[in-house]
N, C-alpha and C. Protein backbone atom coordinates (compact mmCIF):
# COMPACT_ATOMS: atom_id res chain seq x y z
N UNK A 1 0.82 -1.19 0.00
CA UNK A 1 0.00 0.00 0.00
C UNK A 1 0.86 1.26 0.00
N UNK A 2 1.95 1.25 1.09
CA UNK A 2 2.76 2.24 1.38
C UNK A 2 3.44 2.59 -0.49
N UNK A 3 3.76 1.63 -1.40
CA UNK A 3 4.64 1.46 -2.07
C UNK A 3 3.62 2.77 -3.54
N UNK A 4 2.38 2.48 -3.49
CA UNK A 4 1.19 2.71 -4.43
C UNK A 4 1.27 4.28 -4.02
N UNK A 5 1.54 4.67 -2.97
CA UNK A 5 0.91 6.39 -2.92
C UNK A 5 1.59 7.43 -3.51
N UNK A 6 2.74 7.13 -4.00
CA UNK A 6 3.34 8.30 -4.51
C UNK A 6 2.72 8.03 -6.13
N UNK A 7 2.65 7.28 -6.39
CA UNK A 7 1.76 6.78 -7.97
C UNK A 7 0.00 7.69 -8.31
N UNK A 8 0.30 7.24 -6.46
CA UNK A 8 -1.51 8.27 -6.67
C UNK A 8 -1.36 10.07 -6.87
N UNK A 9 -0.24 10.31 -6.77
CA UNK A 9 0.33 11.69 -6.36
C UNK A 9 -0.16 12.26 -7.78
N UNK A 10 0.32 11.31 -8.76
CA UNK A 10 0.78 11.88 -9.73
C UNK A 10 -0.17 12.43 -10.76
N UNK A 11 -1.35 12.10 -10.90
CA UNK A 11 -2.17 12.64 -11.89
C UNK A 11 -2.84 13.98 -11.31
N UNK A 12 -2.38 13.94 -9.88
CA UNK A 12 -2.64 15.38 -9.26
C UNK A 12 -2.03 16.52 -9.72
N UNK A 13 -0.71 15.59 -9.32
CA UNK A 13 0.16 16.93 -9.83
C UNK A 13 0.62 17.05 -11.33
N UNK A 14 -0.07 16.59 -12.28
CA UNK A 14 -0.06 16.84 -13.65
C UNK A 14 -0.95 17.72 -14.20
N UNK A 15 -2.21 17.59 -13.22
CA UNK A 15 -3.06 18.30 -12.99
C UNK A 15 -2.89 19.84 -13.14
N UNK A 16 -1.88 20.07 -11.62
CA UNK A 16 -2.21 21.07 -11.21
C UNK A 16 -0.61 21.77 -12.17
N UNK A 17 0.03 21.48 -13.30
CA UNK A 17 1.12 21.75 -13.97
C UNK A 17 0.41 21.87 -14.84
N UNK A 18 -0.98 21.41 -15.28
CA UNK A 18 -1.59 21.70 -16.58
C UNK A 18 -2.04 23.05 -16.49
N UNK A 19 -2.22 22.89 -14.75
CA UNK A 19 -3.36 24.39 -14.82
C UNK A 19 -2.13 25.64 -14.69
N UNK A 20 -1.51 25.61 -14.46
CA UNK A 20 0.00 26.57 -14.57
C UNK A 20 0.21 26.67 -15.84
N UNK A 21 0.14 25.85 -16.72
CA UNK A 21 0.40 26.15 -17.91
C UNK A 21 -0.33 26.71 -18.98
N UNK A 22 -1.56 26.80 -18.05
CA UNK A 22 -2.80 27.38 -18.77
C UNK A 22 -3.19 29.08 -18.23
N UNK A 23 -2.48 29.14 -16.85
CA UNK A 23 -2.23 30.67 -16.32
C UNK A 23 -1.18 31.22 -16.91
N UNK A 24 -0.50 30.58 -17.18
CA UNK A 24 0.65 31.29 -17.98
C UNK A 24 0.36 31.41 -19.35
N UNK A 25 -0.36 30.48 -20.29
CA UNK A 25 -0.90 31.10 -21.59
C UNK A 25 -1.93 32.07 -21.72
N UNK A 26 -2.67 31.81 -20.32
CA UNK A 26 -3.63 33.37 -20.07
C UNK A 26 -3.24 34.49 -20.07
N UNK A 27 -2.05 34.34 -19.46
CA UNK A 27 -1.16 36.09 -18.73
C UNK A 27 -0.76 36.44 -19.65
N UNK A 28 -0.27 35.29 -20.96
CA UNK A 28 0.88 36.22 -22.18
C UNK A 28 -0.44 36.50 -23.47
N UNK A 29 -1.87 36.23 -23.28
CA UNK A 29 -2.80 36.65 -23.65
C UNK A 29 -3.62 37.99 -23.33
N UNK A 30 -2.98 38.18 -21.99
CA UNK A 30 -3.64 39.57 -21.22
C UNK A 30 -4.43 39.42 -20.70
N UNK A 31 -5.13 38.42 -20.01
CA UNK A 31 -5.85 38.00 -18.83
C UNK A 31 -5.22 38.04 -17.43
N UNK A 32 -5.69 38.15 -16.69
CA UNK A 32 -5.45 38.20 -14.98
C UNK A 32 -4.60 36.70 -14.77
N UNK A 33 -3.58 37.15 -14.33
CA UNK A 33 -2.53 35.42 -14.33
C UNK A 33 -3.25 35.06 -12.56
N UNK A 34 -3.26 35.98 -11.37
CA UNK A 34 -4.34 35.54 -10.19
C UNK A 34 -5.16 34.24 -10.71
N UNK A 35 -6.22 35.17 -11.24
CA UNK A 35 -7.89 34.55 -11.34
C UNK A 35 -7.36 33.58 -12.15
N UNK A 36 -6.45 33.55 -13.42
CA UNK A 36 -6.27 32.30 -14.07
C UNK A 36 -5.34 31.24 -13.24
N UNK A 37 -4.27 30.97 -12.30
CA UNK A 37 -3.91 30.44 -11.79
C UNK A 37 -4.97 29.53 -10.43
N UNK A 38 -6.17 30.22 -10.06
CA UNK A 38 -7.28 29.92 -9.76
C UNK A 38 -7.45 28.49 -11.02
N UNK A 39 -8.12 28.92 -11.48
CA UNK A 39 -9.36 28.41 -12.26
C UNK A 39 -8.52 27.02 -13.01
N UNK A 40 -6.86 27.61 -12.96
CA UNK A 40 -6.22 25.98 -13.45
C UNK A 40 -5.82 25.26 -12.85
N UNK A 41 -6.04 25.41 -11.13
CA UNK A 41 -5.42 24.65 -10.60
C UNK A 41 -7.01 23.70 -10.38
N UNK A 42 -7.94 24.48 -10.12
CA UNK A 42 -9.41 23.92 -10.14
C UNK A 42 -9.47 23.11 -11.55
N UNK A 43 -9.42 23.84 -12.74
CA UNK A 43 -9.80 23.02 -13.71
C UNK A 43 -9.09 22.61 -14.56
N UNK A 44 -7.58 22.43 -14.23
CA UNK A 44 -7.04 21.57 -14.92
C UNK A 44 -6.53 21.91 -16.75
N UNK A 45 -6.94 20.79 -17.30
CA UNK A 45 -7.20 20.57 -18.81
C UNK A 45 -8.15 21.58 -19.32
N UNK A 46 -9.20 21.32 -18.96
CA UNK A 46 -10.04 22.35 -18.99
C UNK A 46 -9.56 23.90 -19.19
N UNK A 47 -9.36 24.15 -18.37
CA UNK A 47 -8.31 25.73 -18.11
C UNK A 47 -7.42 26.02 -19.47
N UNK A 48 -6.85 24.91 -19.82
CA UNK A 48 -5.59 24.88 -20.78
C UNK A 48 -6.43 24.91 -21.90
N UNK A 49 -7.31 24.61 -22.34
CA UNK A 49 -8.04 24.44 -23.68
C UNK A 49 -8.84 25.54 -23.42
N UNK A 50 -9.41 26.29 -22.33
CA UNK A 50 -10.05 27.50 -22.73
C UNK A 50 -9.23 28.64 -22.75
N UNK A 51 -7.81 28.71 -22.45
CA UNK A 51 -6.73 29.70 -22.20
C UNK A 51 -6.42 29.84 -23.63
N UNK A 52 -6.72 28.51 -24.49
CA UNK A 52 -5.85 28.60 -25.59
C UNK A 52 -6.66 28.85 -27.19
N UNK A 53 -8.16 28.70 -26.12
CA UNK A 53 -9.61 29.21 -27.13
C UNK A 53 -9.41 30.62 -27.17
N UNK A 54 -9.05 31.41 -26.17
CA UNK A 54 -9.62 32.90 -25.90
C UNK A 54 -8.76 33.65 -27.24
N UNK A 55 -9.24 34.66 -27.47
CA UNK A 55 -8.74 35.53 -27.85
C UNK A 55 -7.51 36.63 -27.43
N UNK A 56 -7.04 37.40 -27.87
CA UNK A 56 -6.05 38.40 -27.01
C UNK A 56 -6.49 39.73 -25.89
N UNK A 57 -6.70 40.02 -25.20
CA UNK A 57 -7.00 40.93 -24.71
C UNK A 57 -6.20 42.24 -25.64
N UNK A 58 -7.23 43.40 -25.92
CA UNK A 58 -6.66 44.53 -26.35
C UNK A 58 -6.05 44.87 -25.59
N UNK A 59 -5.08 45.71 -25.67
CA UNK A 59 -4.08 46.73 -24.82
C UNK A 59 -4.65 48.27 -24.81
């Protein structure tokens, strides 16, 4: 059992590297990197495919 838990770790924390990677394609889009670092650590994949739907924020 002891041997299995770091195995369970891991789709967590792929998870929560997806959602970083999806705050960071937000921020160089011009969205709030905060609220997006939120929403990818919550949603993951998710996050990353709507970071990469959006459009650019005007300047």
């Amino acid at each position: 059992m002891a041997d299995s838990l770091p195995l369970a770790y891991l789709p967590m924390f792929l998870h929560c590297v997806i959602g970083l990677v999806a705050a960071q394609v937000a921020q160089r889009k011009g969205y709030d990197l905060g609220l997006w670092m939120v929403w990818g650590m919550v949603g993951g994949t998710v996050a990353l495919v709507d970071a990469l739907r959006r459009p650019r924020q005007p300047q």
